[in-house]
Protein backbone atom coordinates (compact mmCIF):
# COMPACT_ATOMS: atom_id res chain seq x y z
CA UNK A 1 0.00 0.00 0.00
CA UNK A 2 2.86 2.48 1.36
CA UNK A 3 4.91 1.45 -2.12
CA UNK A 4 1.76 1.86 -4.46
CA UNK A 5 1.80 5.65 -3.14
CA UNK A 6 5.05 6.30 -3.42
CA UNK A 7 4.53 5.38 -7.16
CA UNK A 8 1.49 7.34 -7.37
CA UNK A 9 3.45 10.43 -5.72
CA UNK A 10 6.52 9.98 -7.96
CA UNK A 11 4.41 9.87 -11.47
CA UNK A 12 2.63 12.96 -10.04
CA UNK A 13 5.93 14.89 -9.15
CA UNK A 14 7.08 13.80 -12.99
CA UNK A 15 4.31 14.88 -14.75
CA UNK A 16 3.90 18.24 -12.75
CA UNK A 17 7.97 18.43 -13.35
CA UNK A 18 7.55 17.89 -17.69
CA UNK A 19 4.32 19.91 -17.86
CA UNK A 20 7.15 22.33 -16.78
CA UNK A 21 9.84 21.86 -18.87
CA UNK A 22 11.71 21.25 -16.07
CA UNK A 23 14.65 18.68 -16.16
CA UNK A 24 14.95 16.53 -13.48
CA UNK A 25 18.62 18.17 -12.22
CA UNK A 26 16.99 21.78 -12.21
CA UNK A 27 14.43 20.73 -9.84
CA UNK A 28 17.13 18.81 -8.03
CA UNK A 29 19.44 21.58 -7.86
CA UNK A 30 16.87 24.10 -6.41
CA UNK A 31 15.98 21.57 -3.57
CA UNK A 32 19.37 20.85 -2.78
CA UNK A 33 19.46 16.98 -4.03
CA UNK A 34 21.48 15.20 -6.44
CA UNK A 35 19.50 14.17 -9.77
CA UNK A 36 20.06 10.66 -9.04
CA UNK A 37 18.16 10.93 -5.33
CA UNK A 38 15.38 13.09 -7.80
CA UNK A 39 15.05 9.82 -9.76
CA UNK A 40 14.42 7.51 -7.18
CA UNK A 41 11.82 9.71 -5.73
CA UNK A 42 10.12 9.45 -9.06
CA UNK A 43 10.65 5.81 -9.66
CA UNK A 44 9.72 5.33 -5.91
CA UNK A 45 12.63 4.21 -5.13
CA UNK A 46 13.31 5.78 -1.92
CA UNK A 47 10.89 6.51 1.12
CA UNK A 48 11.38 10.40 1.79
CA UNK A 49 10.49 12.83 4.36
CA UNK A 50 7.56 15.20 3.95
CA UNK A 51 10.38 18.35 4.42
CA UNK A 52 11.95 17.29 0.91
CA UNK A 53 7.98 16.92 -0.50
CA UNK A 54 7.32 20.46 0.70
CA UNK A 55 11.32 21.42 -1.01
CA UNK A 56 9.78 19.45 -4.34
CA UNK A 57 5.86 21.45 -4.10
CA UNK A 58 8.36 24.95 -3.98
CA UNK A 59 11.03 24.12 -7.13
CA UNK A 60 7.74 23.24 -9.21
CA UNK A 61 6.07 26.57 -7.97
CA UNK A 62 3.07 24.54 -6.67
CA UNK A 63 1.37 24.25 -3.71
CA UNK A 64 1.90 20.73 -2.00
CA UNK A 65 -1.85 19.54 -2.06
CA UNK A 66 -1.68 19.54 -5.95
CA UNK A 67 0.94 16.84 -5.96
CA UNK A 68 -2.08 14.43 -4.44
């Protein structure tokens, strides 16, 4: 259940990301990750902490309740 959001949550932060023309490093670099630890969000890869969600919702210029 925990993994199937994760997925859910990564696709979102992807699509939000693209719709952007963002590249996966620039939203990275402006919350302070490496583009590798940005993939494995994505790809659900790694269980994060809500801080880097709310660092995520601010590089895409969102607010966090549209990445759900």
């Amino acid at each position: 259940m925990v993994l199937e959001f994760r997925k859910q949550l990564g696709k979102r932060i992807r699509e939000i990301r693209e719709s952007k023309n963002l590249s996966r490093e620039e939203v990275a670099f402006s919350c302070n990750f490496s583009g590798s630890y940005m993939g494995m969000i994505e790809r659900a890869e790694y269980d994060f902490k809500i801080s880097k969600l709310y660092k995520i919702a601010k590089a895409l210029d969102i607010d966090i309740k549209e990445l759900f």
